[in-house]
Protein backbone atom coordinates (compact mmCIF):
# COMPACT_ATOMS: atom_id res chain seq x y z
CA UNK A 1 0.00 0.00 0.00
CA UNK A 2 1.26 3.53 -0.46
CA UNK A 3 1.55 5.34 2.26
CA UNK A 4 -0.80 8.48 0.77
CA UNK A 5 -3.32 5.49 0.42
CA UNK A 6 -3.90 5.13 3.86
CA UNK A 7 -5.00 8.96 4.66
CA UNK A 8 -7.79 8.46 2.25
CA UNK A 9 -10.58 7.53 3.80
CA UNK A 10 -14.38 6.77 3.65
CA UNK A 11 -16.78 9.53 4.51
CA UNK A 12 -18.91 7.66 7.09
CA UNK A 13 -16.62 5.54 9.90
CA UNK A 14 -17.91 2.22 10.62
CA UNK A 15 -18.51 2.93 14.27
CA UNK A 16 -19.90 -0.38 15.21
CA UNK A 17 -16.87 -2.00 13.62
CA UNK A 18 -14.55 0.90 15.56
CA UNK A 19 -16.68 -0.39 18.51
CA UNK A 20 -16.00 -3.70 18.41
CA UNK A 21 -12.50 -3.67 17.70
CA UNK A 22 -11.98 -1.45 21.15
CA UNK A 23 -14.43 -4.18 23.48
CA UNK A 24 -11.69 -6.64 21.78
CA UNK A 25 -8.73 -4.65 23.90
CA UNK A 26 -6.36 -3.96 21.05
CA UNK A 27 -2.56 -4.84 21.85
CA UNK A 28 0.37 -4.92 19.81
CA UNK A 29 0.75 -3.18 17.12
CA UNK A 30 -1.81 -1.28 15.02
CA UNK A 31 -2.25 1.44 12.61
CA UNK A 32 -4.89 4.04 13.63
CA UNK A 33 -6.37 6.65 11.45
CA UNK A 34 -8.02 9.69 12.90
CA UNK A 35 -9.82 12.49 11.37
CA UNK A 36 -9.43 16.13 12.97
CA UNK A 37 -10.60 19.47 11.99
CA UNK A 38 -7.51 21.13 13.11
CA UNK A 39 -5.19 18.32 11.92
CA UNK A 40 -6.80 16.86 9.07
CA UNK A 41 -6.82 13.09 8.47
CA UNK A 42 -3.74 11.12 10.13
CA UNK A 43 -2.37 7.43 10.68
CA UNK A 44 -0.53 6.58 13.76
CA UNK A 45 1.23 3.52 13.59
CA UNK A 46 3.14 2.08 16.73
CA UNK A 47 2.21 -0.24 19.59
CA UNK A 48 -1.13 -0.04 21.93
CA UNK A 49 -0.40 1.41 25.47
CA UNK A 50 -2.95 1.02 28.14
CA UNK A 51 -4.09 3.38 30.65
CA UNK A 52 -6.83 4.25 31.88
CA UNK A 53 -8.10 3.72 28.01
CA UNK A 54 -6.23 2.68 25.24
CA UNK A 55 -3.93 4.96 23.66
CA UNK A 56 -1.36 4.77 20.11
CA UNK A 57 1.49 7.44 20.21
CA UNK A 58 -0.63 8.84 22.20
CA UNK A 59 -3.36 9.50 20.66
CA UNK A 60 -6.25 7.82 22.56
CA UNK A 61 -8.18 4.81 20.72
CA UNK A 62 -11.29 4.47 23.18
CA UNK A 63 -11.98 2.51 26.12
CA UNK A 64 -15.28 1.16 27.66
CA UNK A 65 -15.73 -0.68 24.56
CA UNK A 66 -16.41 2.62 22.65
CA UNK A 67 -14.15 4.00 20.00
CA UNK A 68 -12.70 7.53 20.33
CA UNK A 69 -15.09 9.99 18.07
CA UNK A 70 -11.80 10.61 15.87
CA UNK A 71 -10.73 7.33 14.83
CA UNK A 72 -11.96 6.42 11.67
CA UNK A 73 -9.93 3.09 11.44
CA UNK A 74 -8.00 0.50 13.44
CA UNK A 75 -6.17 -2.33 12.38
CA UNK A 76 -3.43 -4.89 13.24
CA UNK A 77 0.00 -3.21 11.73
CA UNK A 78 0.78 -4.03 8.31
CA UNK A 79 2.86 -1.55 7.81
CA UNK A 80 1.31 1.78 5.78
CA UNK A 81 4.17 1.05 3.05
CA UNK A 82 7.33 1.74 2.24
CA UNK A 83 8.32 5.75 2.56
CA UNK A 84 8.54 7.01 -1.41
CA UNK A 85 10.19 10.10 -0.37
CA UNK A 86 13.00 12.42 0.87
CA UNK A 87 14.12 10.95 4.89
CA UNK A 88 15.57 13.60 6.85
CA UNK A 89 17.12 13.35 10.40
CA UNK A 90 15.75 15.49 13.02
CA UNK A 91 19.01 17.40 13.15
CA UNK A 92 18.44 18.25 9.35
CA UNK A 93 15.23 19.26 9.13
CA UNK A 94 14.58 23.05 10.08
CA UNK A 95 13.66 24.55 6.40
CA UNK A 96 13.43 21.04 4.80
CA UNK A 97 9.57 20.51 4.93
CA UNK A 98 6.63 23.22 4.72
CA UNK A 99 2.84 23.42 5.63
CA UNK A 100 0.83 21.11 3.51
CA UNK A 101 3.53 18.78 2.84
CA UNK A 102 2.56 15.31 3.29
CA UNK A 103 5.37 13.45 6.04
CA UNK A 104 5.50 10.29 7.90
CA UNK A 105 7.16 11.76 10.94
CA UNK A 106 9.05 9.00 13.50
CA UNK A 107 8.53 9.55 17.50
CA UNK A 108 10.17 7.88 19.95
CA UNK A 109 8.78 8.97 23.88
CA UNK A 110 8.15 6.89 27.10
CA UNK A 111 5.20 5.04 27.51
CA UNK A 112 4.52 5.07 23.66
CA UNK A 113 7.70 3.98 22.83
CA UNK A 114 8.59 4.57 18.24
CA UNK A 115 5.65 4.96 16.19
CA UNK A 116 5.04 7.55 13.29
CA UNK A 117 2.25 9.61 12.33
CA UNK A 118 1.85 9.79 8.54
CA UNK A 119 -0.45 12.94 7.56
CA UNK A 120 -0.45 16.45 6.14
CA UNK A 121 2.16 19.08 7.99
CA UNK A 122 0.03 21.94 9.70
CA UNK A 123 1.02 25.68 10.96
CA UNK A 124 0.64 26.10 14.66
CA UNK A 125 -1.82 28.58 15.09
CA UNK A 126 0.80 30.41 17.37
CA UNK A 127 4.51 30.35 15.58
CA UNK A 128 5.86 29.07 12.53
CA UNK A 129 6.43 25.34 13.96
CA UNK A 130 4.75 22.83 12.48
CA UNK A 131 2.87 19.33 13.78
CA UNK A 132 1.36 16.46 12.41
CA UNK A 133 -2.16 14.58 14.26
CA UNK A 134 -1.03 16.41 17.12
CA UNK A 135 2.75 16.20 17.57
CA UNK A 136 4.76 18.82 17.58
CA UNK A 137 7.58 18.68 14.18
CA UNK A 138 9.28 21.62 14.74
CA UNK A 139 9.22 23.67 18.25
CA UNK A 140 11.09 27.28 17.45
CA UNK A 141 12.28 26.33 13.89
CA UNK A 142 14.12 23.31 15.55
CA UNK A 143 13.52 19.89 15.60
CA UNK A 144 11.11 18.88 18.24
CA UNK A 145 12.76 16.81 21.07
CA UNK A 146 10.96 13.64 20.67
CA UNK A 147 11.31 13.59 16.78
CA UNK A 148 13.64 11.05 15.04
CA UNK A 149 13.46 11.98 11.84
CA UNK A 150 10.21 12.72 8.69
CA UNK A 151 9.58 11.08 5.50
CA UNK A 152 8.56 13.62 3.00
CA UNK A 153 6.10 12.00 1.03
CA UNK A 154 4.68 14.45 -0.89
CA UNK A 155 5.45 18.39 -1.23
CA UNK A 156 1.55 20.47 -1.09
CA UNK A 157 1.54 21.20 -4.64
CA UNK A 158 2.18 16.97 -5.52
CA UNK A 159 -0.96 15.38 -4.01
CA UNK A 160 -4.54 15.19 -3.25
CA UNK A 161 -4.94 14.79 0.19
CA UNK A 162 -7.80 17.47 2.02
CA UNK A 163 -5.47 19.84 3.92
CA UNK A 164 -7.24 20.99 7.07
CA UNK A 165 -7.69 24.65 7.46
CA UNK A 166 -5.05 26.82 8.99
CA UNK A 167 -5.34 27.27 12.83
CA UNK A 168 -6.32 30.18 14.37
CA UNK A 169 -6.73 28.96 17.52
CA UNK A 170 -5.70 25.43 19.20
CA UNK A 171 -7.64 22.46 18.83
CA UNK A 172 -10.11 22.18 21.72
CA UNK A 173 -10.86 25.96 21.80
CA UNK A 174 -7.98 28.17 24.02
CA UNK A 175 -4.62 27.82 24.92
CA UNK A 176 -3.41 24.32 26.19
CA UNK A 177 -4.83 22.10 23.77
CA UNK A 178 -3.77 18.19 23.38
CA UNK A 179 -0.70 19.32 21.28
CA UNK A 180 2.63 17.47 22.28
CA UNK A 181 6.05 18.74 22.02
């Protein structure tokens, strides 16, 4: 599958499905998609951690046997393909990528341990850096601290993927919203 592939997604979710596949207590790893209005349509892929829910690089899955209203798809890993694009280390990357780019960006951070988030690079509605889902890329045009490197899949003007709308404000209304650095 090509890794653009997987941020293209139905326009209903299959709740029930979503549903079920949380009562089953996902473990291992999976690839979650979610869809955001701030963050447009993203795929985490890295191993479940449980909490007090069930939670992917930390975005959270569900728990109670219902599905988180974002996700739009869970699945055992497969692997969303092989990166088709420019990898840059996390040392090389202030300048290298711009809003609207399409990246697979790699995380490593304690209790999520590596997983990447493949989706469409956003402005934060307060500085230049940019995120993906909700992770933090760049924090004061440097690499964010928990970043290993970013794919570039596909510069803004190459693909078809719905960008969200810039940010004005942060997700979840105000100031403090579930961004991580």
């Amino acid at each position: 599958m090509h890794q653009l592939d997987i941020l293209r997604i139905q326009a209903r979710r299959k709740a029930s499905e979503l549903h079920d596949a949380i009562a089953l207590e996902p473990s291992g790893r999976v690839v979650a998609v979610f869809k955001n209005d701030a963050y447009g349509v993203f795929a985490v892929d890295g191993e479940v951690a449980r909490g007090t829910s069930f939670f992917v690089g930390g975005m959270e899955l569900g728990n109670n046997g219902k599905a988180a209203r974002e996700l739009v798809l869970l699945r055992p890993e497969e692997g969303v393909g092989e990166a088709h694009g420019d990898s840059v280390p996390a040392e090389g990357l202030p300048g290298a990528i711009a809003a609207g780019d399409v990246v697979a960006a790699h995380f490593d951070q304690h209790p999520y341990g590596a997983f990447t988030i493949t989706g469409v690079a956003v402005t934060s509605p307060r500085s230049d850096d940019l995120l993906v889902g909700s992770w933090f890329i760049t924090v004061d045009g440097i690499a964010a601290p928990r970043l290993v490197s970013v794919d570039i899949l596909a510069r803004a003007a190459d693909h078809d993927i719905p960008a969200p709308r810039a940010m004005s404000a942060w997700a979840g209304g105000s100031d403090g919203g579930a961004v991580e650095a």
